[in-house]
Protein backbone atom coordinates (compact mmCIF):
# COMPACT_ATOMS: atom_id res chain seq x y z
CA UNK A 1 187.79 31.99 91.71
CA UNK A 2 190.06 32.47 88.37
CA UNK A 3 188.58 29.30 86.80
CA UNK A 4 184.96 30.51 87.78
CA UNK A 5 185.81 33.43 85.94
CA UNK A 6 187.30 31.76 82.91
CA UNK A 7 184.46 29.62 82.75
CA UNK A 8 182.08 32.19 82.85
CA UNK A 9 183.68 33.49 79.21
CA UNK A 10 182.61 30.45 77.50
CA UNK A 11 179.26 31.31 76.15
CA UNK A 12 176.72 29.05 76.34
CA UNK A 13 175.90 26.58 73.59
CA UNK A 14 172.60 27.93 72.11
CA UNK A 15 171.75 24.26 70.97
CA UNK A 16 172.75 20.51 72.11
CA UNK A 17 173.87 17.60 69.88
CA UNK A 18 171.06 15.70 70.75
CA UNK A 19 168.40 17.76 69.55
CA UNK A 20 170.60 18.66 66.41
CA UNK A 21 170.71 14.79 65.59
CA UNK A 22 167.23 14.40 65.72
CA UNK A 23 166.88 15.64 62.37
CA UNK A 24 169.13 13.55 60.79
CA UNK A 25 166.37 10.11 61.40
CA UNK A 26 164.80 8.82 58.23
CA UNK A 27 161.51 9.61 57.26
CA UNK A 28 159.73 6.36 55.28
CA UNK A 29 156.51 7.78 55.22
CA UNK A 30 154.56 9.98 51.96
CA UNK A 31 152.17 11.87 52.97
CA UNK A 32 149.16 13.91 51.65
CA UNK A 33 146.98 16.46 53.48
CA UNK A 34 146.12 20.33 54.39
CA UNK A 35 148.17 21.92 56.54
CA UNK A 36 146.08 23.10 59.42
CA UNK A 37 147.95 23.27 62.83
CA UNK A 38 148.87 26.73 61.96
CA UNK A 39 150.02 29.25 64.18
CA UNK A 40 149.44 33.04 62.89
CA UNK A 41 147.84 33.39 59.11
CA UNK A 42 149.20 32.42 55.65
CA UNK A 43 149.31 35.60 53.55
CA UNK A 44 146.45 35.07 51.12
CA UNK A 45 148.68 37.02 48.53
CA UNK A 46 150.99 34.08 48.81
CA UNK A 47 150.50 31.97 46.08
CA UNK A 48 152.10 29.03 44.44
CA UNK A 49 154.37 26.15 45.14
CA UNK A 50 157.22 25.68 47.14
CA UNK A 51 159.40 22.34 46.72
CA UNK A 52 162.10 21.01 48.37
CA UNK A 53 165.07 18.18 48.39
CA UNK A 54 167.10 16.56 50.72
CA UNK A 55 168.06 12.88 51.91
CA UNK A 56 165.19 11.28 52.67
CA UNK A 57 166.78 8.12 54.08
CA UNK A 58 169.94 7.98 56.01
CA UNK A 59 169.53 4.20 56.25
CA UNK A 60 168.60 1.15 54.40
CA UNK A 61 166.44 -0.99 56.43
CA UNK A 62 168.59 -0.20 59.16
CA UNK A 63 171.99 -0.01 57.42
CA UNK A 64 173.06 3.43 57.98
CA UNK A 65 174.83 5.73 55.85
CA UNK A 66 178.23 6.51 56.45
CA UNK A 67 177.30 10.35 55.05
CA UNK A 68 173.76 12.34 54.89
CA UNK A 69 174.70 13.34 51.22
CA UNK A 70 174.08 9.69 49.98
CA UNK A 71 170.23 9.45 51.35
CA UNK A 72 167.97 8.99 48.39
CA UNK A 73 166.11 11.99 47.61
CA UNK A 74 162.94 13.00 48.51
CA UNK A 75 160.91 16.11 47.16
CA UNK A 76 158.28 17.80 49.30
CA UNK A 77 155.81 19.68 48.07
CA UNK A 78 153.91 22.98 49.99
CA UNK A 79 151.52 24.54 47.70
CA UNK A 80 149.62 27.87 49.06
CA UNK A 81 146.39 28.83 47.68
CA UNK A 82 143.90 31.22 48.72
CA UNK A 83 145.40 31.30 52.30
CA UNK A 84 146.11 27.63 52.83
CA UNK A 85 148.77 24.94 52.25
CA UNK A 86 148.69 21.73 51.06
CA UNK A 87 151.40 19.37 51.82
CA UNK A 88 152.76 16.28 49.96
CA UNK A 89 156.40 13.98 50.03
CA UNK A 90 157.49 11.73 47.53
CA UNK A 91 160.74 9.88 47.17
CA UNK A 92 162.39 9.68 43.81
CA UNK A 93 161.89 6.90 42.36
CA UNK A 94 165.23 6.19 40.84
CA UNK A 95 166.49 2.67 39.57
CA UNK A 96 169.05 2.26 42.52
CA UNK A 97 166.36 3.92 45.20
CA UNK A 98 163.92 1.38 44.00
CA UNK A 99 166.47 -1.81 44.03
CA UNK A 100 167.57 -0.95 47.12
CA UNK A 101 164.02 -0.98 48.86
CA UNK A 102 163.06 -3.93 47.12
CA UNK A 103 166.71 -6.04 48.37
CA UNK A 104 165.85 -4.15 51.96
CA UNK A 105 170.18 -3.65 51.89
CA UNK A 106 172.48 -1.11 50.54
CA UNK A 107 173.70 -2.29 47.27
CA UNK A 108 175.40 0.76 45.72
CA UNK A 109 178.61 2.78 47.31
CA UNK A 110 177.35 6.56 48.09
CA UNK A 111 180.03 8.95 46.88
CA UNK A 112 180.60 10.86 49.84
CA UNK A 113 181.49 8.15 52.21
CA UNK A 114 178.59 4.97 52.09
CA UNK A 115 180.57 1.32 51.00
CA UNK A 116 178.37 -1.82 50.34
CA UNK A 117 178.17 -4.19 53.59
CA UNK A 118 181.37 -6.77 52.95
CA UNK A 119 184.46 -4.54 53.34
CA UNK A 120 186.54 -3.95 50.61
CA UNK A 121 186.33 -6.76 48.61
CA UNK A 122 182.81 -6.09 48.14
CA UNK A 123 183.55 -2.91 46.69
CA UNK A 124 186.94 -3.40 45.16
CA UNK A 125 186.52 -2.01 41.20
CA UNK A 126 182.92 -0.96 41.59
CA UNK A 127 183.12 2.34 40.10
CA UNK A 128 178.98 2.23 39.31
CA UNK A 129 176.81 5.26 41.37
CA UNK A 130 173.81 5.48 42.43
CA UNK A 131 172.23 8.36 41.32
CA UNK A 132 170.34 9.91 44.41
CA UNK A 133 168.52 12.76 42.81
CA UNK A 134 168.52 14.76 46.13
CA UNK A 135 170.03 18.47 46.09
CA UNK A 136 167.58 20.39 44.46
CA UNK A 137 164.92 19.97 42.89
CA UNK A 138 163.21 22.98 40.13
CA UNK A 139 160.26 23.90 37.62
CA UNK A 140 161.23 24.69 34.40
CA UNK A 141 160.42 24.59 30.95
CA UNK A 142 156.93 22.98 32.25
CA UNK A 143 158.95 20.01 33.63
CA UNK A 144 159.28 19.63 36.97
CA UNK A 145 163.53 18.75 37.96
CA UNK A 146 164.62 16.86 40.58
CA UNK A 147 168.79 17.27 39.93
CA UNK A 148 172.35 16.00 41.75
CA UNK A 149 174.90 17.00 39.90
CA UNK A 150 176.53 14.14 39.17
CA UNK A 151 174.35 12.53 36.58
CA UNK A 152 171.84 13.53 34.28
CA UNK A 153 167.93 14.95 36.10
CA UNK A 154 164.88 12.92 36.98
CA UNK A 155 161.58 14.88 35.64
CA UNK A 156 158.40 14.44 38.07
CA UNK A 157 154.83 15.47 38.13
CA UNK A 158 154.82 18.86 39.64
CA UNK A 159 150.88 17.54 41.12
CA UNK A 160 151.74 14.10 42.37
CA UNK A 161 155.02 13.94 42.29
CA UNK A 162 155.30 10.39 40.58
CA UNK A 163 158.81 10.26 39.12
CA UNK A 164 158.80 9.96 35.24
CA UNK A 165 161.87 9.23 34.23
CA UNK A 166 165.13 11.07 33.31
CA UNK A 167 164.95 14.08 31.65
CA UNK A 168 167.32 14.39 28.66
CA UNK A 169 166.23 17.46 26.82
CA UNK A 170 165.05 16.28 23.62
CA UNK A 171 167.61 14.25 22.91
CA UNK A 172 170.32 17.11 23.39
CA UNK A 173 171.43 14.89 26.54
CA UNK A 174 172.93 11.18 26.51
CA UNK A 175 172.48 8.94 29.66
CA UNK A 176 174.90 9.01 32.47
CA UNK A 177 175.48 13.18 31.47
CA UNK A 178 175.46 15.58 34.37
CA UNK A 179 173.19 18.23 34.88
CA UNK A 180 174.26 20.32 37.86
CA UNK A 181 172.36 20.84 40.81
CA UNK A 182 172.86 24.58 40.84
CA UNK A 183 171.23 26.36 37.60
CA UNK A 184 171.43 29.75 37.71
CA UNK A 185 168.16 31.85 36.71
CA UNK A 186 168.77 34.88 34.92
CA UNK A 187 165.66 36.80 34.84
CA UNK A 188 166.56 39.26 31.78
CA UNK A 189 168.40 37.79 29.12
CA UNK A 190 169.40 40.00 26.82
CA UNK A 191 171.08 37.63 24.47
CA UNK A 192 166.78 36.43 24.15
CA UNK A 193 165.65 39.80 23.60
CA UNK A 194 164.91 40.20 27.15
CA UNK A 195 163.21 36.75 28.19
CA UNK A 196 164.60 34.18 31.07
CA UNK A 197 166.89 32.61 30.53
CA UNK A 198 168.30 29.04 32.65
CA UNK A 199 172.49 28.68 32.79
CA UNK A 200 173.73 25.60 34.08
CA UNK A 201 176.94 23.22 33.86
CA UNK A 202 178.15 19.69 33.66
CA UNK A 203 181.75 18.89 35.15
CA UNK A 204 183.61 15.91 33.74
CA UNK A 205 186.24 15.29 36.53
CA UNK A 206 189.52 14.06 35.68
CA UNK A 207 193.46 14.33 35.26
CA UNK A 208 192.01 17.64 33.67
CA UNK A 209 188.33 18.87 33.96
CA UNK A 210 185.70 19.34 31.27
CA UNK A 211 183.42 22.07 31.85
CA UNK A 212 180.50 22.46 29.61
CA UNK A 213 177.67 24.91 29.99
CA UNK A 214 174.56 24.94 29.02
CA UNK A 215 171.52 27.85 28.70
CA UNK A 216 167.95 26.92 28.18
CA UNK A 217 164.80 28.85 26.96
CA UNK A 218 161.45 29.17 28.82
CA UNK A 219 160.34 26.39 26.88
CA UNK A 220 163.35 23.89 28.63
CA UNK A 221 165.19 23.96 25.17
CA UNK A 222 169.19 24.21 25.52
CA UNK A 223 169.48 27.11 23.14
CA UNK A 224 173.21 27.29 23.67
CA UNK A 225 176.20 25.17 24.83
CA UNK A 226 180.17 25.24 25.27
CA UNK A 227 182.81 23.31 26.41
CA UNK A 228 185.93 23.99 28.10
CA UNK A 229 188.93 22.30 29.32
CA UNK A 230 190.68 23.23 32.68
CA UNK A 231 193.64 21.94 34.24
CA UNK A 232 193.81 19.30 37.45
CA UNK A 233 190.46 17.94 39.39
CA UNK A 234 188.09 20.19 39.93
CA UNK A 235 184.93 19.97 43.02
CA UNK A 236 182.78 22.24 42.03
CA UNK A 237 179.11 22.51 43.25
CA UNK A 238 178.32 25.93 42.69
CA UNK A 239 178.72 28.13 40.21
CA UNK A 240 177.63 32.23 39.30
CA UNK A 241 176.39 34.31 36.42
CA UNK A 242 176.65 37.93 34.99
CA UNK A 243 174.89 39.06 31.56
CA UNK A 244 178.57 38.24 30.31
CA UNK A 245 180.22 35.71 32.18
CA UNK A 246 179.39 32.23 34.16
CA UNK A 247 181.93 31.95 37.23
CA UNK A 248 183.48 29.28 38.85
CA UNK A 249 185.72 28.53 42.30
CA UNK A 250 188.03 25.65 41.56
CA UNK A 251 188.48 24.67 45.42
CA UNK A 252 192.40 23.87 45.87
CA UNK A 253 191.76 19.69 46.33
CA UNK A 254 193.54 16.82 44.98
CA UNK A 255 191.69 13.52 44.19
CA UNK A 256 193.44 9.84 45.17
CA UNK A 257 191.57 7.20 43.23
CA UNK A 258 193.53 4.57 44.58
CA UNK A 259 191.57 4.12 47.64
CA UNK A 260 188.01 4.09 46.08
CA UNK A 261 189.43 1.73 42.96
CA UNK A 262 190.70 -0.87 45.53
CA UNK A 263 187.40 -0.98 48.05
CA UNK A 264 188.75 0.90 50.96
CA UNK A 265 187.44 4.15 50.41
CA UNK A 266 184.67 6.17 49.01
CA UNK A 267 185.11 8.92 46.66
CA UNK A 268 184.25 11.19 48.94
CA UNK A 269 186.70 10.25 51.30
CA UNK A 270 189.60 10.45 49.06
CA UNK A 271 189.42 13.97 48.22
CA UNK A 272 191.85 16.39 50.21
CA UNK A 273 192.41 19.81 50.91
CA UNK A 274 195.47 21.33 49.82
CA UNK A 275 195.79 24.77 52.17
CA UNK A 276 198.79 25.47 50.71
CA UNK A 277 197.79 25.75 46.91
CA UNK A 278 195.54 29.27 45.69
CA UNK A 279 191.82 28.62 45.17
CA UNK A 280 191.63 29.76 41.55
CA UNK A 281 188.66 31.60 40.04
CA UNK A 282 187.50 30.23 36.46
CA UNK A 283 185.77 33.28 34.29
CA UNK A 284 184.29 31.65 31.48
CA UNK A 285 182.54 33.94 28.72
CA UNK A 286 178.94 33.09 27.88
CA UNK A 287 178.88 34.45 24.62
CA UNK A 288 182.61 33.92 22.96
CA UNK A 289 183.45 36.80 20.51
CA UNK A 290 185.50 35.42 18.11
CA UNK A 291 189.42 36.09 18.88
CA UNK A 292 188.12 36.47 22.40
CA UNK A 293 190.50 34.84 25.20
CA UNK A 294 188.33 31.36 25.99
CA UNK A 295 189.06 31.09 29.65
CA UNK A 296 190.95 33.36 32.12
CA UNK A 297 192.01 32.38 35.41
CA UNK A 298 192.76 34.48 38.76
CA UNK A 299 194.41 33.29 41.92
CA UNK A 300 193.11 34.23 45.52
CA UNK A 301 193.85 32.86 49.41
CA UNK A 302 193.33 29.17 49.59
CA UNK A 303 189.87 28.27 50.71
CA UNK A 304 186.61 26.56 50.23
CA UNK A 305 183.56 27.43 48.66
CA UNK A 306 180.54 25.54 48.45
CA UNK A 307 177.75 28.05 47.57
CA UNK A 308 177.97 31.71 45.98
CA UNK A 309 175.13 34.61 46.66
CA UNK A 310 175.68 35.96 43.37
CA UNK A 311 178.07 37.73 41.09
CA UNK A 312 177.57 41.20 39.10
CA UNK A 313 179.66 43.64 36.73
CA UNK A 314 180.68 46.98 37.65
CA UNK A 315 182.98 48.66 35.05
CA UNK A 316 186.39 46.09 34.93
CA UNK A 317 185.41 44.50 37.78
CA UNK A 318 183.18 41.35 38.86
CA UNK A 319 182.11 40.92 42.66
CA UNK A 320 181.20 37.57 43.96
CA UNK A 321 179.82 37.39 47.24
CA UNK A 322 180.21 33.83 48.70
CA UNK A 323 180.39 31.17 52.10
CA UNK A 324 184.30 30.67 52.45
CA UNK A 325 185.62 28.26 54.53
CA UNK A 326 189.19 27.96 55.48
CA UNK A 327 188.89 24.65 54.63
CA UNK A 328 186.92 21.43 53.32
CA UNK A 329 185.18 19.89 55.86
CA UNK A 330 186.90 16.37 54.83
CA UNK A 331 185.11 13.01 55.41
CA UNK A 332 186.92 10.90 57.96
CA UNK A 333 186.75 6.84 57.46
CA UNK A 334 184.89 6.01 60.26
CA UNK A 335 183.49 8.80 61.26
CA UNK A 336 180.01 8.96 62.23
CA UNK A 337 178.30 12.40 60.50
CA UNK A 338 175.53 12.76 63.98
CA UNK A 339 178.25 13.55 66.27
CA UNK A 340 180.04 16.38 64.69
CA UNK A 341 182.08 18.58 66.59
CA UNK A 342 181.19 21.78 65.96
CA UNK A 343 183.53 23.60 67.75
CA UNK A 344 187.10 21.91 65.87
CA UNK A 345 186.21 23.16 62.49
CA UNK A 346 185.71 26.71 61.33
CA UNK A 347 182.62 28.13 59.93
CA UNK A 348 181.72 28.94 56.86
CA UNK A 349 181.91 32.94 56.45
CA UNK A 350 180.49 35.77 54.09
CA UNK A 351 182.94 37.32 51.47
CA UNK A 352 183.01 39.27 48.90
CA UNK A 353 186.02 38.51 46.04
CA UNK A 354 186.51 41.65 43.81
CA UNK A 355 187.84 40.24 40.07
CA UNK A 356 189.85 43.22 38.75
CA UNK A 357 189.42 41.84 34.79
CA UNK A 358 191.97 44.06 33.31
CA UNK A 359 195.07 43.68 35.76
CA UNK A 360 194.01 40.17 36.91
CA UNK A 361 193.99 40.82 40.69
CA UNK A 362 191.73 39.60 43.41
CA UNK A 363 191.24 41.14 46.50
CA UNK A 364 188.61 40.29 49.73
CA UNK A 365 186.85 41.80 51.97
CA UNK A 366 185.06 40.09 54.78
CA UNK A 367 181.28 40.86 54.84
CA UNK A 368 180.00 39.00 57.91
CA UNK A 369 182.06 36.94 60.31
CA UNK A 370 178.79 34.84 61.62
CA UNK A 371 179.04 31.15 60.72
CA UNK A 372 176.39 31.06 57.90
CA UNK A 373 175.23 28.58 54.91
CA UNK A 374 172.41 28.54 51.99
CA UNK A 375 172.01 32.14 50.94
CA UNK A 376 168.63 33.61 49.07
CA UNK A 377 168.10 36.72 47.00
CA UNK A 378 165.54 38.22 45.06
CA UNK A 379 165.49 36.16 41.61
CA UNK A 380 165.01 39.24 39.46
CA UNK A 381 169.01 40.18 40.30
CA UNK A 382 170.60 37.00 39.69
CA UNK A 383 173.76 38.10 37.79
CA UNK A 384 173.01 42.01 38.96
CA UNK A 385 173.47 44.39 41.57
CA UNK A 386 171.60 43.93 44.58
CA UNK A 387 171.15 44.97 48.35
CA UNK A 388 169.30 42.10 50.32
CA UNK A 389 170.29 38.91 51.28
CA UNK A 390 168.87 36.06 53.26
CA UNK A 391 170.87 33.69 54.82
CA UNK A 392 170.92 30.52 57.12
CA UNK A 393 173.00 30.99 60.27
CA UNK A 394 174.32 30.39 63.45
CA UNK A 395 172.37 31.60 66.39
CA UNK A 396 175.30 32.79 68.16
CA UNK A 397 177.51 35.64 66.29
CA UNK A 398 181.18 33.94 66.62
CA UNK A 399 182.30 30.38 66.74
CA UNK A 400 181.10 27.26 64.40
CA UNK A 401 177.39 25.99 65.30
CA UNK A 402 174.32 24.30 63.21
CA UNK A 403 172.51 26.61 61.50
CA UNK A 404 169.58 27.88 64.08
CA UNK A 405 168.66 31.53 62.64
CA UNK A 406 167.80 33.13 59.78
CA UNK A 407 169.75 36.46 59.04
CA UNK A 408 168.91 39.13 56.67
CA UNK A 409 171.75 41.72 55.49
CA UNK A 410 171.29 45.05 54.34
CA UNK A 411 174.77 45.35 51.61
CA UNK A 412 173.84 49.20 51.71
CA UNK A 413 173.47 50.39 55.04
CA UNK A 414 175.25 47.13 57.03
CA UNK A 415 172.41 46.32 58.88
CA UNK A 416 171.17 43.15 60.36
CA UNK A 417 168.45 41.62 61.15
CA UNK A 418 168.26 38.32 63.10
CA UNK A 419 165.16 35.84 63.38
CA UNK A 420 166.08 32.66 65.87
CA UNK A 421 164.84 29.08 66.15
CA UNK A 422 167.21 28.18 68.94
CA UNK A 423 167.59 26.68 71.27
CA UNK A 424 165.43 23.59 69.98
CA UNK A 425 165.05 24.52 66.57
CA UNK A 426 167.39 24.00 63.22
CA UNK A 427 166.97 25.87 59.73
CA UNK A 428 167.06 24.69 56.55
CA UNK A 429 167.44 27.18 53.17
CA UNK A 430 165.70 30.40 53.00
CA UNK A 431 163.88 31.07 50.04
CA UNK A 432 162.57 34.77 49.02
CA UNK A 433 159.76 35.20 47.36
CA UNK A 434 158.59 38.36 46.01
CA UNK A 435 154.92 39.64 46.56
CA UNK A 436 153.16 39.77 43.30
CA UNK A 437 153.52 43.55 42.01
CA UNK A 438 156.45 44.29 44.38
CA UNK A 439 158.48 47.07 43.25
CA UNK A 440 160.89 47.01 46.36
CA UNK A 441 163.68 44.79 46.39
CA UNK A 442 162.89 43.13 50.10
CA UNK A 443 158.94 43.32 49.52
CA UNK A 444 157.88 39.30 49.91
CA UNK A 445 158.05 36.66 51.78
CA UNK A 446 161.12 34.59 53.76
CA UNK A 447 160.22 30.63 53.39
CA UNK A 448 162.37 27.90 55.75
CA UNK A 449 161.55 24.55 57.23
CA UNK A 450 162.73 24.47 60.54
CA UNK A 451 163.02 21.26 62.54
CA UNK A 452 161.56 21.51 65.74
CA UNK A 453 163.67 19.22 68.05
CA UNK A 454 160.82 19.31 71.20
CA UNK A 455 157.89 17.98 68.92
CA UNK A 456 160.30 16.30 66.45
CA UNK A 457 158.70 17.94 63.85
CA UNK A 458 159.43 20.51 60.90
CA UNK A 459 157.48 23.96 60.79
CA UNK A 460 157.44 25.49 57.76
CA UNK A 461 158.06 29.59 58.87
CA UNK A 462 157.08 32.38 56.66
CA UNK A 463 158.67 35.88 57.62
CA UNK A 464 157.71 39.32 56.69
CA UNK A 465 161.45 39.93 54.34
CA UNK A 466 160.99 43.48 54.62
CA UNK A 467 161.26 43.49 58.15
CA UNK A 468 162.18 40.43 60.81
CA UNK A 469 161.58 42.14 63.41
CA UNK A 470 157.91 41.48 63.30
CA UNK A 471 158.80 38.02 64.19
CA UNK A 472 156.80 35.17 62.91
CA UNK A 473 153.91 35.81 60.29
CA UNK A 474 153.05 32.02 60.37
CA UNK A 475 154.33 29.16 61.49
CA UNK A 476 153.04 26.06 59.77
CA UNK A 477 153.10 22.43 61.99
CA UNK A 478 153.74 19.31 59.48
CA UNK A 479 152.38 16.03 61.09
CA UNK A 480 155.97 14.52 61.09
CA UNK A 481 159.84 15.59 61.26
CA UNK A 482 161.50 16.39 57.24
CA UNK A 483 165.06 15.27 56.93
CA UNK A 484 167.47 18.09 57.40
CA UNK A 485 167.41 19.01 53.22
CA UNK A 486 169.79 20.92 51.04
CA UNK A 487 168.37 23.01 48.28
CA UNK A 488 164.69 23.98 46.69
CA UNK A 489 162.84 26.64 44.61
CA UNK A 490 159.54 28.63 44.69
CA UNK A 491 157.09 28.68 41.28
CA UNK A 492 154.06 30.92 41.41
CA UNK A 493 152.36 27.97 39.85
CA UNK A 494 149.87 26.00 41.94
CA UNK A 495 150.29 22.01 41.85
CA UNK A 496 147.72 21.07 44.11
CA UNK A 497 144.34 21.13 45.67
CA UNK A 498 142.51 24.00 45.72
């Protein structure tokens, strides 16, 4: 009777691993057609293009990655228009992605864990990456962007989606130089007299770290650019902005090159987590005054941080609100990435860090204990004060789980509101977009594939972002399952039929 009663505390999984892993097959295919196995109706106010990244592959002919983050990328395209959707999927067609198709065998190591067939002396020295192109993928500047942040971007047509080439700025970019796979928009710049403005950053990893930012024009120009040096290795994906400041977490990690020099391990694998050592917080100004302090650095708790919400001033102080984790999810050697375990790691939590400026302090507070990933706001208060967020998240409110909801949170008045996939369905990245005219801050539209593990199929879901509660508003049904993806934007430009 006592262990009946124990057992009956254990909630119930809201999801099994099975259905989870489905999402992690390869999809070969591009594809081209309408959208119409659609349940509810598209908004006809909804207009423009929605693209997205992610590994397209997690194999080669069979050979399977050792780590979803080294699947080539593959952009897909939605566009809306007068109350349809039009869908199209491309791969990138980068110099590796293309070798390896045509040698049917993996023939580069992947930096988070993938090593050439061979052991390690086939990959003993072999320092040369593939570049995958598959985080993100953005319009700007008229160029269509498909970025990973370890090299430089690939530019595609936003209507077919044929890769070009690499994108190097005119000329302000030499080969091989990063272009991160988080810009940051900022909607206002008043440095520009007002007009958009695109922040983003290059990290040169070594025994110290070079940081250099970068902020382009609407016309894709890099109007300005600094450098800055920073003691130790940092892993940085992510970064914020204010009107004054771009802001960086340098994750407490230490990097071993031995392994990855001498074939036995990839770089991803050699990175550790040092829970012990602060996570410090880089504030960088964008606009140096001259006698200005270059770069000032804060200590908080040791932790992890992958992706920020966003950062804004209020008198001395900066808030960041970001997804902490206690720790790195590390990449084991052998490991196999479908059969995670959940339940032995912790999840990744919303925080806010308060940056005292003028006595150097940081304090926390803890803004929602649900295990939760990819945030969303409205892109007219990136770098400002602002209420509503939209999150991925756990169906479940405690404990470490794939992401099966989508949860919006009201900073103001604390309230929540929770839309579900579960039990057979997994979310990827909410994106907002605001209804054309909109004056309040939540007035648009929630975007997020979904995986649907009973069809084996992804639904693209559009929610009403001013209210959840009023469940689905459409529910589109691709032909065919999209790799679970990591990051994409929304343009109110239409690339596509119409």
């Amino acid at each position: 009777m006592h262990l009946k009663n124990q057992e009956s505390l254990v909630a119930e999984k809201s999801y099994t691993g099975a259905d989870w892993q489905g999402g992690y097959q390869s999809l070969t295919q591009e594809f081209d057609y309408w959208i119409d196995d659609i349940e509810g109706q598209i908004p006809t106010e909804l207009q423009g293009t929605l693209f997205r990244n992610g590994p397209g592959l997690l194999d080669v002919n069979g050979q399977y990655l050792h780590h979803p983050f080294d699947g080539d990328g593959m952009i897909s395209k939605i566009t809306f228009t007068n109350g349809r959707a039009h869908f199209r999927n491309r791969f990138v067609h980068t110099s590796g992605y293309l070798e390896e198709q045509k040698a049917g065998k993996i023939l580069y190591r992947g930096t988070f864990g993938t090593q050439k067939p061979g052991g390690w002396l086939a990959n003993i020295f072999d320092f040369k990456l593939k570049n995958i192109a598959n985080t993100n993928v953005i319009y700007w500047g008229g160029k269509l962007l498909a970025l990973w942040e370890a090299s430089e971007a690939y530019r595609l047509d936003p209507y077919t989606l044929e890769t070009l080439g690499n994108e190097y700025f005119n000329g302000a970019f030499s080969a091989g130089k990063a272009f991160a796979a988080h810009p940051r928009l900022e909607n206002n710049c008043e440095q520009d007299g007002g007009k958009p403005c695109l922040v983003n950053f290059s990290i040169k990893p070594g025994l110290s770290t070079t940081i250099t930012i970068f902020e382009l024009n609407p016309a894709g120009e890099i109007v300005r650019q600094h450098a800055h040096q920073v003691p130790g290795f940092c892993f940085i994906h992510d970064f914020v902005i204010t009107p004054n400041y771009c802001i960086f977490f340098q994750n407490p990690v230490t990097f071993n090159p031995i392994p990855f020099a001498l074939g036995i391990r990839a770089a991803g694998e050699c990175i550790k987590f040092q829970p012990n050592q602060p996570t410090q917080i880089l504030i960088i100004p964008r606009f140096p005054k001259k006698g200005q302090e270059e770069i000032k650095i804060l200590e908080t708790q040791s932790g992890f941080v992958f992706h920020h919400v966003n950062a804004f001033e209020v008198g001395e102080e900066v808030l960041i609100d970001s997804i902490c984790y206690q720790s790195l999810p590390e990449v084991e050697p052998e490991s196999d990435f479908r059969q995670v375990d959940f339940e032995a790691s912790s999840p990744g939590q919303l925080w806010r860090f308060c940056l005292n400026l003028k006595d150097g302090t940081v304090r926390r507070e803890l803004i929602d204990s649900r295990c939760c990933e990819f945030p969303s706001i409205h892109p007219a208060n990136v770098g400002n004060p602002y209420r509503y967020l939209y999150i991925g998240a756990a169906d479940a409110e405690s404990g470490n789980a794939p992401l099966q909801a989508l949860l919006k949170i009201d900073l103001e008045s604390g309230k929540r509101q929770l839309w579900s996939a579960a039990p057979r369905g997994f979310v990827g990245e909410p994106i907002f977009v605001p209804r054309p005219g909109s004056e309040k801050e939540d007035d648009g539209w929630v975007l997020a594939l979904v995986y649907d593990a009973g069809h084996h199929r992804s639904d693209l879901v559009i929610l009403d972002a001013s209210d959840f509660s009023k469940g689905t508003m459409a529910r589109l049904h691709l032909k065919h399952h999209i790799p679970y993806g990591l990051h994409g934007s929304f343009t109110p430009e239409v690339f596509g039929e119409i």
